[in-house]
Protein backbone atom coordinates (compact mmCIF):
# COMPACT_ATOMS: atom_id res chain seq x y z
CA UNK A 1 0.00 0.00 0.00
CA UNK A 2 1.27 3.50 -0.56
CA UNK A 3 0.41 4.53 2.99
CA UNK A 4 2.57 2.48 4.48
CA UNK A 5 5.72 3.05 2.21
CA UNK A 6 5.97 6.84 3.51
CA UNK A 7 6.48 4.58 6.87
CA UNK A 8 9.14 2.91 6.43
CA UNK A 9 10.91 5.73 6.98
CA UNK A 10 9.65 5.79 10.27
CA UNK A 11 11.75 2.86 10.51
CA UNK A 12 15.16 3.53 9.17
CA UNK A 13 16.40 6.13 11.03
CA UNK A 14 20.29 6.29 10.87
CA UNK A 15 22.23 9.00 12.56
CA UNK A 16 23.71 12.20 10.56
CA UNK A 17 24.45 14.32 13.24
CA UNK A 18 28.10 14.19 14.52
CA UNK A 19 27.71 15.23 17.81
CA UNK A 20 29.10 12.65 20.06
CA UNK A 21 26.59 13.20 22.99
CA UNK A 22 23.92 11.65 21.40
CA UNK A 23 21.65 14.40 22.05
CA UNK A 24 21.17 15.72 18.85
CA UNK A 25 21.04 12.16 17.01
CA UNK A 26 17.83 11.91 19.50
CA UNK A 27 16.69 14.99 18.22
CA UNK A 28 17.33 14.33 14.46
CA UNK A 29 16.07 10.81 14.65
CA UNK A 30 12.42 12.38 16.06
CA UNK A 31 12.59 14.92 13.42
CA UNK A 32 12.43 12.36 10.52
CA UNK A 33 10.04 10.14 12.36
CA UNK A 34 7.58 13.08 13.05
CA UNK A 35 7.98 13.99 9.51
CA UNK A 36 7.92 10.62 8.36
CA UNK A 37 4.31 10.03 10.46
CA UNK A 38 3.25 13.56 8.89
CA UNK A 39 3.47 12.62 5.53
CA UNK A 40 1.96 9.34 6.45
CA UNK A 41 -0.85 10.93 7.86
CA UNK A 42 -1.28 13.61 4.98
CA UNK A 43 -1.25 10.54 2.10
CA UNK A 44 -3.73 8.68 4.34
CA UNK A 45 -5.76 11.85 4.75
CA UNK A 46 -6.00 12.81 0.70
CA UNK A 47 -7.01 9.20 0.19
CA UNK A 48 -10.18 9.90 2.63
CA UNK A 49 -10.74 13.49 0.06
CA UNK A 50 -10.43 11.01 -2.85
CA UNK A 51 -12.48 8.46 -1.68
CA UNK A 52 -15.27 11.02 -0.63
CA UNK A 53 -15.42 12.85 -3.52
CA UNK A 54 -15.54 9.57 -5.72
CA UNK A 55 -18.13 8.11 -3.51
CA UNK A 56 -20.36 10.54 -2.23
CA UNK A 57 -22.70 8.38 -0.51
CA UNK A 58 -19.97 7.56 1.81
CA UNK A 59 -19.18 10.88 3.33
CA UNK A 60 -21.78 9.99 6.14
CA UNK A 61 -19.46 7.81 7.03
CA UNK A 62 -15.84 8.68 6.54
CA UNK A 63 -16.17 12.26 7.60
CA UNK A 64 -15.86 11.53 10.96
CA UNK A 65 -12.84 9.21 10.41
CA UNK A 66 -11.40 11.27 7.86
CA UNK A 67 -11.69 14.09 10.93
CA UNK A 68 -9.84 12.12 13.11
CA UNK A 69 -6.87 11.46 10.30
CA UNK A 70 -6.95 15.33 9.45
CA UNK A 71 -5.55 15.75 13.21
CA UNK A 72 -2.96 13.42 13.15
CA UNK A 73 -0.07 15.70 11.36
CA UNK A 74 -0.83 18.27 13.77
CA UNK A 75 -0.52 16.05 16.76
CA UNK A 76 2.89 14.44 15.44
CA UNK A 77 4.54 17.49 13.59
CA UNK A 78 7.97 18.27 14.87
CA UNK A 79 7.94 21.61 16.36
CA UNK A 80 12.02 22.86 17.46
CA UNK A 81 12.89 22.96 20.78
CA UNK A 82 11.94 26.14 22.47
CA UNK A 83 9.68 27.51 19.62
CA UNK A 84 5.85 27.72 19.74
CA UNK A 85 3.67 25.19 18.86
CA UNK A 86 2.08 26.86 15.13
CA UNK A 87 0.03 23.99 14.25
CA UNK A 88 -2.36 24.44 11.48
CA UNK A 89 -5.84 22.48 10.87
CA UNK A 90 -6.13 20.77 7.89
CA UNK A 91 -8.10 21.92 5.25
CA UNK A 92 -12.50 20.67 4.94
CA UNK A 93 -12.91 17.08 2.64
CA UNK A 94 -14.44 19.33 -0.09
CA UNK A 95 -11.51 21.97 -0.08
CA UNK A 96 -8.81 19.16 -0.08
CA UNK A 97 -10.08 17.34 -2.32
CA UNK A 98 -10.72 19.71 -4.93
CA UNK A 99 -7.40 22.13 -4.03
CA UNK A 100 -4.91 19.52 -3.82
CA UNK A 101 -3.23 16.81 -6.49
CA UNK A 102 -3.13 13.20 -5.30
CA UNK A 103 -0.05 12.70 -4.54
CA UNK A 104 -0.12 8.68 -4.74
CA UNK A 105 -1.83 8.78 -8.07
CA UNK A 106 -3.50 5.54 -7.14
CA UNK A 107 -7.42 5.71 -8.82
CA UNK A 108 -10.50 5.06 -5.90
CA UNK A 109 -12.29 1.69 -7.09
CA UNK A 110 -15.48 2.07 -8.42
CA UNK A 111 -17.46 0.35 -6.35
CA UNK A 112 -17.84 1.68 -3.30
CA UNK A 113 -17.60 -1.25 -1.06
CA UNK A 114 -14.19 -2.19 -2.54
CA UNK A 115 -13.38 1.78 -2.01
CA UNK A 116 -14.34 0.62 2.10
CA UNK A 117 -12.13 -1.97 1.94
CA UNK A 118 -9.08 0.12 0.38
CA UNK A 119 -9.35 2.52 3.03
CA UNK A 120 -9.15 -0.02 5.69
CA UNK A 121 -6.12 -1.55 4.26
CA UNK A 122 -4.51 1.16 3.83
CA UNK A 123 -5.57 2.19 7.47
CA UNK A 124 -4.37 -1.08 8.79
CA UNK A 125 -0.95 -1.24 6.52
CA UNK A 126 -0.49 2.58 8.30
CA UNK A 127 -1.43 1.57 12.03
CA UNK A 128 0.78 -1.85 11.60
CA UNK A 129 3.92 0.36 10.31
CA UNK A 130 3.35 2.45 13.29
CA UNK A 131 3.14 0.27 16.08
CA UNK A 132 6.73 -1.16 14.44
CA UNK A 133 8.03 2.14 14.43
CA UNK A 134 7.56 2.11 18.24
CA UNK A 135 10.40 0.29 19.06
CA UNK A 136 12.42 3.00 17.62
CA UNK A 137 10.73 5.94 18.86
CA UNK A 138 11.67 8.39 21.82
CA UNK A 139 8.94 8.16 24.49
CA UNK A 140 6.06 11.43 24.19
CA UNK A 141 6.68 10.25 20.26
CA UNK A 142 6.24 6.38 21.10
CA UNK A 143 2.83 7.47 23.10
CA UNK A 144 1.49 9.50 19.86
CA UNK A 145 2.42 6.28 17.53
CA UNK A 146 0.91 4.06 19.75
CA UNK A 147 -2.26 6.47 19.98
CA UNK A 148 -2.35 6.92 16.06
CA UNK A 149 -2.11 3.42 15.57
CA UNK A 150 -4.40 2.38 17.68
CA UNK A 151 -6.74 5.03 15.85
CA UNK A 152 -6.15 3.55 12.63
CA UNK A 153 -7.02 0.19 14.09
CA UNK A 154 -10.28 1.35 14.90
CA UNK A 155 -10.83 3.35 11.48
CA UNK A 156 -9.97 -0.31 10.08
CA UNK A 157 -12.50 -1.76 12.17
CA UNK A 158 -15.25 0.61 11.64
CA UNK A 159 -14.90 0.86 7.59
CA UNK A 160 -15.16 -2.96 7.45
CA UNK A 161 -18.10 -3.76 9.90
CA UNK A 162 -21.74 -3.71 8.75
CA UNK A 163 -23.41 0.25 10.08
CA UNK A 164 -26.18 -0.36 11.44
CA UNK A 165 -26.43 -4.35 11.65
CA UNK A 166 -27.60 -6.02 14.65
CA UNK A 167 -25.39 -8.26 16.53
């Protein structure tokens, strides 16, 4: 899935720096996993725009979801040490999906059930590559990967169970 390939460089991250304190690999390590999980989120988000604006029918039920996924790069943006936190909301389904290019290029299915099921793969593939990533991850970023995967788990869940069906 092209959600989870942006993670695997959540996975890989090799130090640059050369300072022999290890406090700045630390640092730079975070960096390029928060900016890894941003861009993760971001692709994961524009599929939701795609998918809604392909399958109208659906927005019912993916807005909420897709609201959830549209705070994500917010919550795991870097922000520098001593700076303020300028985190920006992301942009309404119809605004994204009409302002910005897809980035992964891939096409929504047709039907819209197989459009569910996409989503929920490539919510899974995301919420597997993150709980991986964990081992990896300093610990306030460890507790937001965890969260976010956990998240997608549910999104998962929720776009492949039957609305409205009786147990």
């Amino acid at each position: 899935m092209a959600v989870g390939a942006g993670g695997t460089a959540l996975l890989g991250g090799c130090s640059g720096g050369d300072d022999s304190s290890g406090a700045s690999t630390e640092v730079s390590l975070e960096r390029r996993m928060r900016e890894g999980a941003v861009r993760d989120s971001e692709d994961l988000l524009e599929r939701y725009d795609r998918t809604i604006a392909a399958h109208p029918d659906l927005a019912g039920r993916l807005v909420p979801l897709r609201a959830s996924v549209a705070a994500h790069p917010a919550a795991l943006a870097f922000v520098e040490p001593g700076r303020s936190d300028e985190r920006k909301a992301s942009p309404s389904p119809s605004a994204s999906a009409t302002a910005t290019p897809s980035r992964s290029g891939e096409p929504v299915p047709p039907k819209a059930a197989d459009a569910l099921t996409e989503l929920a793969d490539a919510e899974r593939s995301l919420a597997e590559t993150r709980t991986v990533a964990l081992a990896g991850a300093p610990g306030e970023l460890a507790r937001l990967l965890a969260s976010v995967a956990a998240c997608g788990a549910v999104h998962a869940y929720l776009l492949t169970s039957n609305p409205g069906a009786r147990p």
